[in-house]
Protein backbone atom coordinates (compact mmCIF):
# COMPACT_ATOMS: atom_id res chain seq x y z
CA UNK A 1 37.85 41.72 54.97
CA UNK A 2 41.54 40.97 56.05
CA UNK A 3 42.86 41.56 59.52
CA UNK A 4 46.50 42.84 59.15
CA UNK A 5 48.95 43.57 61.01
CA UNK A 6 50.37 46.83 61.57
CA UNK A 7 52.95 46.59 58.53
CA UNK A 8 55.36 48.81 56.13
CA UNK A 9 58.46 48.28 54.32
CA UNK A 10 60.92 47.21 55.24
CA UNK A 11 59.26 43.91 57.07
CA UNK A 12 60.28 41.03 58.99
CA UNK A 13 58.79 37.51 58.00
CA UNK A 14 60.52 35.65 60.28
CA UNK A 15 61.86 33.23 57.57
CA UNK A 16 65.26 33.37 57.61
CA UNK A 17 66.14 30.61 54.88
CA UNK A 18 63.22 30.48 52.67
CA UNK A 19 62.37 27.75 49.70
CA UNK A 20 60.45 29.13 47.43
CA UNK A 21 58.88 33.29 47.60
CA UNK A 22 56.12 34.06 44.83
CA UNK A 23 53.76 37.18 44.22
CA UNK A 24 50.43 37.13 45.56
CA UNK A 25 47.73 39.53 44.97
CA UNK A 26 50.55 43.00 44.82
CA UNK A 27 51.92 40.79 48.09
CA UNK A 28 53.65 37.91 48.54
CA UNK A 29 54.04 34.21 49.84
CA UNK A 30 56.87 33.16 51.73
CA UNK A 31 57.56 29.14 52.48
CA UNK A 32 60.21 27.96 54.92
CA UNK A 33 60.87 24.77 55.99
CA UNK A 34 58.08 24.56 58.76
CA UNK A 35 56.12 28.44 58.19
CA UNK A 36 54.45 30.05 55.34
CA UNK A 37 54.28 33.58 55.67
CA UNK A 38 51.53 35.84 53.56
CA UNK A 39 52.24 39.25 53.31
CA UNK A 40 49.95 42.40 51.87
CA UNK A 41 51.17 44.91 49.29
CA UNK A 42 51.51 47.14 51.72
CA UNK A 43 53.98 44.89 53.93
CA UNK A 44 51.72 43.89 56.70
CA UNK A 45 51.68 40.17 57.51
CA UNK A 46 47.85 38.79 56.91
CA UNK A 47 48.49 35.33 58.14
CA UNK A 48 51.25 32.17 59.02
CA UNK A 49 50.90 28.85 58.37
CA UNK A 50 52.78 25.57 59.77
CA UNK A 51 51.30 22.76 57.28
CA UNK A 52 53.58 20.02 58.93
CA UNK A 53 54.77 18.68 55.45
CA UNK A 54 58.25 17.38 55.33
CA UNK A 55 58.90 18.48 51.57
CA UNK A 56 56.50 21.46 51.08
CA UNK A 57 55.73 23.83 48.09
CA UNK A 58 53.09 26.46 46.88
CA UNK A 59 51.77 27.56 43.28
CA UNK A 60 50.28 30.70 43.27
CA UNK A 61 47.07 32.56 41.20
CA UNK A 62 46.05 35.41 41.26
CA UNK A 63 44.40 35.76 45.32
CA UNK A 64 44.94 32.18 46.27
CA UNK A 65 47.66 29.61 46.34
CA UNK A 66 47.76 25.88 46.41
CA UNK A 67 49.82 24.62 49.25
CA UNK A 68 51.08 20.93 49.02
CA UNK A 69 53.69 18.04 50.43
CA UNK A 70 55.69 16.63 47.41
CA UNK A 71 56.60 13.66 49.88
CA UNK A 72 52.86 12.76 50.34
CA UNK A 73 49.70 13.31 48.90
CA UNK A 74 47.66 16.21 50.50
CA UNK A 75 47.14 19.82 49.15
CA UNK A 76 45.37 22.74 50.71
CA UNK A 77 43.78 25.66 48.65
CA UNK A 78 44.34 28.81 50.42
CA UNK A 79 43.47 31.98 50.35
CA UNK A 80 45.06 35.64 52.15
CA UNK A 81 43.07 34.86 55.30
CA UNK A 82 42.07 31.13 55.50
CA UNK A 83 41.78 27.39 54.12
CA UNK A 84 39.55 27.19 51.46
CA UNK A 85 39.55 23.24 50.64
CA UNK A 86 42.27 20.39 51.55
CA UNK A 87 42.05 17.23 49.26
CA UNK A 88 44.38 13.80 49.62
CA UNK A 89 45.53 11.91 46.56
CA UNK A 90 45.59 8.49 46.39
CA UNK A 91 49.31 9.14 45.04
CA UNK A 92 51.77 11.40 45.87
CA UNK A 93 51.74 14.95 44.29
CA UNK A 94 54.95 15.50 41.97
CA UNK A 95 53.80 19.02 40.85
CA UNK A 96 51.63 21.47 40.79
CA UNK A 97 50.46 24.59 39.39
CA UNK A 98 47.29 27.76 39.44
CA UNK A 99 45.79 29.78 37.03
CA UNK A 100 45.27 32.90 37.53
CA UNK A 101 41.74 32.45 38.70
CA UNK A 102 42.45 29.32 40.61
CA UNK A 103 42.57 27.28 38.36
CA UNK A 104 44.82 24.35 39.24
CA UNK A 105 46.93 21.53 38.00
CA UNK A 106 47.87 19.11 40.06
CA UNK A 107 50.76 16.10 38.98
CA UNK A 108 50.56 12.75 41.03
CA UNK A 109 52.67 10.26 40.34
CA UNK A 110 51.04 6.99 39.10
CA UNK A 111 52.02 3.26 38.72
CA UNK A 112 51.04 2.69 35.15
CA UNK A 113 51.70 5.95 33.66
CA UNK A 114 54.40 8.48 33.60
CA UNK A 115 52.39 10.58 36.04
CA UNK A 116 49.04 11.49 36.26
CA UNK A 117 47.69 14.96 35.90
CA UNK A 118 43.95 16.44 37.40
CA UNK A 119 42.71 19.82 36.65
CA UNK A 120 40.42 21.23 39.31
CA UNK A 121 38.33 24.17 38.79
CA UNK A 122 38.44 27.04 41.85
CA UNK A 123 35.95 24.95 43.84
CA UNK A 124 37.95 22.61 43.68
CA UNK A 125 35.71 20.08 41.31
CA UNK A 126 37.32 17.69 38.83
CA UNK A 127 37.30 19.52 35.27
CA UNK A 128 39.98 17.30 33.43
CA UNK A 129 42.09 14.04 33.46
CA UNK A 130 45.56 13.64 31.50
CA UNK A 131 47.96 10.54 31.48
CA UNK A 132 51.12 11.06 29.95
CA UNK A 133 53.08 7.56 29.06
CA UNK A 134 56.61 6.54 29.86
CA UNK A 135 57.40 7.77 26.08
CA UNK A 136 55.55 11.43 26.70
CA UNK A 137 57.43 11.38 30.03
CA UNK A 138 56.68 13.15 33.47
CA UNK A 139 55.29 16.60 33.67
CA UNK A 140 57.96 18.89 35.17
CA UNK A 141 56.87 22.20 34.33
CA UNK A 142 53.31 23.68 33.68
CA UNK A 143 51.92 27.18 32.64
CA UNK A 144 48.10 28.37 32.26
CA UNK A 145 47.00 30.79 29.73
CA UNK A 146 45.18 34.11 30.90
CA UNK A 147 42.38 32.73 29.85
CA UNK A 148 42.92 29.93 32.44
CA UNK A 149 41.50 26.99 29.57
CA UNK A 150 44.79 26.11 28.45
CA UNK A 151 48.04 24.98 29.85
CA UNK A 152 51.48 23.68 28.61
CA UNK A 153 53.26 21.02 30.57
CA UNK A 154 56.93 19.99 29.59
CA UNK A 155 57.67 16.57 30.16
CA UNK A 156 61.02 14.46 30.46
CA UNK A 157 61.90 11.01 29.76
CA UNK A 158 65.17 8.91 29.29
CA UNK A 159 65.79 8.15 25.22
CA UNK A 160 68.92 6.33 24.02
CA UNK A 161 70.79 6.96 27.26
CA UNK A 162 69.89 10.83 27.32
CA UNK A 163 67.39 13.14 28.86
CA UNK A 164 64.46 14.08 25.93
CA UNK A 165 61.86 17.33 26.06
CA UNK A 166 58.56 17.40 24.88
CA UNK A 167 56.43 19.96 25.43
CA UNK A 168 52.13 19.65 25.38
CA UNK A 169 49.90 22.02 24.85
CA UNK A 170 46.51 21.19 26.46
CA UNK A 171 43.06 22.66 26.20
CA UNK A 172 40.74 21.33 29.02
CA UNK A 173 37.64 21.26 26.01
CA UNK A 174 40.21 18.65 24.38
CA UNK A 175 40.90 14.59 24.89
CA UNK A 176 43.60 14.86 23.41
CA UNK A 177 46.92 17.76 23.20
CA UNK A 178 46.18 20.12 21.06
CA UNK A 179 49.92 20.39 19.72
CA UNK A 180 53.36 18.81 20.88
CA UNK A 181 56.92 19.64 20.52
CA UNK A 182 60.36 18.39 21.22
CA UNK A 183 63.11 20.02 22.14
CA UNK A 184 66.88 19.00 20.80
CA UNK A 185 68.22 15.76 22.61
CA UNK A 186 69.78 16.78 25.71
CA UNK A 187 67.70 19.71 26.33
CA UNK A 188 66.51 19.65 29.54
CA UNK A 189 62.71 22.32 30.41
CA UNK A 190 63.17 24.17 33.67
CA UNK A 191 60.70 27.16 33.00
CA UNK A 192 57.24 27.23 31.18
CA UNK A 193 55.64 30.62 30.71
CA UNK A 194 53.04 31.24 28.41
CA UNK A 195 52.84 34.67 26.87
CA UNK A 196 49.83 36.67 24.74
CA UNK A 197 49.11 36.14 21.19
CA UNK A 198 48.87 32.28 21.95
CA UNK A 199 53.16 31.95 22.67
CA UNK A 200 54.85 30.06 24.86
CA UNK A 201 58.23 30.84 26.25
CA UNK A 202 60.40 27.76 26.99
CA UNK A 203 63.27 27.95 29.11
CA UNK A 204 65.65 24.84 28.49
CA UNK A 205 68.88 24.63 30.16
CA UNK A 206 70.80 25.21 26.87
CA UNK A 207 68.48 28.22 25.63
CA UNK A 208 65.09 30.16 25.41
CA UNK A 209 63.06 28.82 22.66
CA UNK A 210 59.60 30.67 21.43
CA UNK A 211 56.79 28.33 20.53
CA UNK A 212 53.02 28.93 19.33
CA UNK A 213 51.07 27.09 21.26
CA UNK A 214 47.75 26.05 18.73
CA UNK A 215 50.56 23.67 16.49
CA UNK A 216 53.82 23.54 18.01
CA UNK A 217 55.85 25.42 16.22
CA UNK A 218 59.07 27.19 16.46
CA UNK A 219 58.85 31.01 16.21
CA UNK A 220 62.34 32.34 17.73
CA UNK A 221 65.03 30.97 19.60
CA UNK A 222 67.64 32.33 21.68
CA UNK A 223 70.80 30.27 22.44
CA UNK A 224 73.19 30.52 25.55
CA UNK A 225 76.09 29.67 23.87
CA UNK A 226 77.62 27.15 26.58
CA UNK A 227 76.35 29.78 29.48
CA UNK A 228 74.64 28.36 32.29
CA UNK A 229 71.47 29.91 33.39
CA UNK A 230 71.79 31.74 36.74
CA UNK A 231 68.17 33.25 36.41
CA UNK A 232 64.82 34.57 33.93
CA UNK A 233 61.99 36.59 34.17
CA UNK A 234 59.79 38.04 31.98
CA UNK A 235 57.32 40.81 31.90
CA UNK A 236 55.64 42.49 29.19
CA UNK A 237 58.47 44.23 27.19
CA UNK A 238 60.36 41.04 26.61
CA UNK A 239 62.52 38.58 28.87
CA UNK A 240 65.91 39.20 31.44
CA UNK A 241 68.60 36.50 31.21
CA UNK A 242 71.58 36.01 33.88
CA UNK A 243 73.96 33.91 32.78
CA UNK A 244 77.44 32.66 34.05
CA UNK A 245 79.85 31.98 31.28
CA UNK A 246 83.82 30.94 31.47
CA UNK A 247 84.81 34.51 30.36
CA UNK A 248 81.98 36.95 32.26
CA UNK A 249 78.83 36.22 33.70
CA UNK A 250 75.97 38.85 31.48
CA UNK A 251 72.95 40.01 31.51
CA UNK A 252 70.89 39.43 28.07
CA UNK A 253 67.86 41.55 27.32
CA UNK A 254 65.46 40.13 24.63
CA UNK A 255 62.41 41.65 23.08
CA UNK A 256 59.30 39.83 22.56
CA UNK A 257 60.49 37.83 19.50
CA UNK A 258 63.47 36.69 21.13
CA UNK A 259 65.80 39.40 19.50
CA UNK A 260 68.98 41.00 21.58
CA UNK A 261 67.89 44.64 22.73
CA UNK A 262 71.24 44.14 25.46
CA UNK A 263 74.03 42.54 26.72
CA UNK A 264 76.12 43.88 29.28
CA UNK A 265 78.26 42.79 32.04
CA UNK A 266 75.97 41.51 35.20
CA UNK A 267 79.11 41.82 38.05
CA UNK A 268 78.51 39.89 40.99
CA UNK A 269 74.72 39.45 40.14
CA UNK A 270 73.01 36.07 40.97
CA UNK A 271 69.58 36.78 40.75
CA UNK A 272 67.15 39.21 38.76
CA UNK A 273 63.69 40.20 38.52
CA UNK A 274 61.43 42.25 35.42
CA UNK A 275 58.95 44.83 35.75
CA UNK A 276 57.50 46.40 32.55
CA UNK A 277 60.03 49.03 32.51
CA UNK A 278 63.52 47.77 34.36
CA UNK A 279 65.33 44.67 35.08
CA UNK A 280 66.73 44.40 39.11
CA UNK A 281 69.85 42.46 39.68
CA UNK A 282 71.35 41.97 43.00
CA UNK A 283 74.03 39.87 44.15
CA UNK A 284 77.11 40.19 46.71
CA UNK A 285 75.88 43.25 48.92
CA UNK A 286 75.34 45.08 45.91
CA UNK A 287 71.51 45.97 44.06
CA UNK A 288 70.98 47.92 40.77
CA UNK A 289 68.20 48.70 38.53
CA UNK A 290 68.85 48.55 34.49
CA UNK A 291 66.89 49.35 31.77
CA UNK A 292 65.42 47.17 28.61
CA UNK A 293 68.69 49.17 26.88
CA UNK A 294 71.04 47.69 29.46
CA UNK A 295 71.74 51.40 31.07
CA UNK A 296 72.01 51.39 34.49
CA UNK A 297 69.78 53.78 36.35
CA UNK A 298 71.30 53.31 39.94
CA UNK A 299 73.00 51.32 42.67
CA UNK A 300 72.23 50.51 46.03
CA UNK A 301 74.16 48.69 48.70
CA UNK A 302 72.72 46.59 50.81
CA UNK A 303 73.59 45.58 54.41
CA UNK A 304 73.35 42.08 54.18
CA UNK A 305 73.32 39.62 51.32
CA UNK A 306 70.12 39.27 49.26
CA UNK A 307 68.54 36.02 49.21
CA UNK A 308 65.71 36.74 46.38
CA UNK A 309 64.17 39.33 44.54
CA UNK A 310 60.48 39.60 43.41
CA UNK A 311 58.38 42.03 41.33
CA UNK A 312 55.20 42.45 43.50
CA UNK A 313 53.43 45.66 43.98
CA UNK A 314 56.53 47.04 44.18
CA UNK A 315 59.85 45.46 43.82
CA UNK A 316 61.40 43.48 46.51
CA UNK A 317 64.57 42.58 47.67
CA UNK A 318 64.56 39.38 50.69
CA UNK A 319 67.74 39.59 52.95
CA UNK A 320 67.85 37.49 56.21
CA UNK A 321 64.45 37.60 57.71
CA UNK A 322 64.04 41.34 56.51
CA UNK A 323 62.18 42.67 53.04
CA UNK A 324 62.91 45.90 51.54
CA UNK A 325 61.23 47.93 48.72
CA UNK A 326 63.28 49.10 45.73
CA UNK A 327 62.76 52.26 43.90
């Protein structure tokens, strides 16, 4: 039973500057620097926390969400209306990530390893151990399967003066990883999400790059051709791509295989989101909805500059303190 507030769209959280806004449960999570704000689908506010942490940060499942301090070494696994467990490390957590069941990952660092990395099942018991060495470098990015048995982690390290990729697929039945791969020398991971049909969509600062996860392999690749990444998301029609290059700044539409469906000039645009059926981009005071053809459907201005945009039950634009649905 949750105890809400009287709520609706648009809402205030109160957050004015937030770090770090993910979905939760058709609802969503808010952090600040000292408040985390949990919100319903239907915009009332369930509860607020102040976990005291001087560098905070959440992962989120599917009902609950793993609250932590990457400058020390306690997490907290909550749920909409309270605490469910709070555990200390004996090292300081690097990283962190749920399944959709609860599921969760946790990355400490570790003096004679690269890291250390503990999967915990949703009561919170000790399923799996991984140590990744200086050459398979330090977990950076992670991603569960639906079936919440498998993740990937990508992993950096220094090689011959440059930064160096590998990706690992894990399977929490398995000692060992279950496949590897690395990425072209320079490419650094900054997104991990793992797809149906056992494939993994890597997001590397230089391009998108489609792997299977049971051996490794390549399937597609999409490359940014000198573009820097502004934003991604991906839902089940394919992936959304912002990108700032030195002539326009686009936004690329692939399918499922990696393949262009659009390309078409993104404006002011500096963040995007994906539902199954549209891609929203916002940026200046300025919000639009576009379809997997690149047509644009509408545009709305906004009074004050958006700060984020999320697909939750319905899809969000953050401005200020203030949330607002989109149609």
């Amino acid at each position: 039973t949750l105890a809400l507030e009287p709520g609706g769209w648009p809402a205030s959280t109160g957050i004015s500057d937030p770090l770090q806004i993910e979905e939760l449960a058709g609802g969503f999570v808010e952090l600040g620097a000292t408040d985390v704000a949990v919100f319903s689908s239907h915009g009332a506010k369930v509860r607020t926390i102040q976990p005291g942490y001087a560098r905070p940060a959440i992962a989120v499942g599917n009902t609950r969400f793993a609250l932590y301090n990457r400058a020390g070494a306690e997490l907290r696994i909550e749920s909409r209306t309270g605490t469910l467990y709070t555990h200390k490390f004996s090292s300081n957590i690097l990283l962190c990530a749920m399944s959709a069941n609860g599921t969760t990952a946790v990355v400490t660092e570790s003096s004679r390893y690269a890291a250390g990395v503990q999967v915990f099942d949703p009561m919170f018991d000790e399923l799996y151990e991984w140590y990744p060495t200086q050459t398979d470098g330090t977990p950076v990015a992670l991603a569960f399967d639906s079936g919440n048995r498998r993740f990937a982690a990508g992993c950096l390290s220094a090689a011959d003066g440059h930064l160096c990729t590998k990706l690992f697929f894990m399977d929490l039945g398995a000692d060992a990883p279950v496949a590897t791969y690395t990425a072209d020398a320079g490419s650094v991971i900054l997104h991990l999400y793992w797809l149906a049909d056992n494939r993994v969509l890597a997001i590397f600062d230089d391009g998108a790059v489609l792997l299977n996860a049971n051996d490794g392999t390549e399937v597609a690749r999409y490359d940014f051709g000198g573009a820097t990444l502004l934003d991604v998301d991906t839902a089940g029609r394919g992936t959304a791509l912002l990108l700032s290059g030195q002539s326009d700044s686009p936004l690329v539409v692939l399918d499922s295989e990696l393949k262009e469906l659009a390309r078409v000039d993104a404006g002011a645009s500096t963040m995007l989101c994906c539902t199954r059926t549209n891609v929203y981009l916002a940026g200046g005071n300025l919000a639009r909805r576009t379809g997997y053809d690149g047509e644009t459907d509408w545009e709305q201005t906004l009074d004050n500059p958006p700060i984020a945009l999320l697909n939750a039950s319905v899809p969000l634009v953050f401005s200020g303190t203030q949330v607002w649905t989109l149609s």
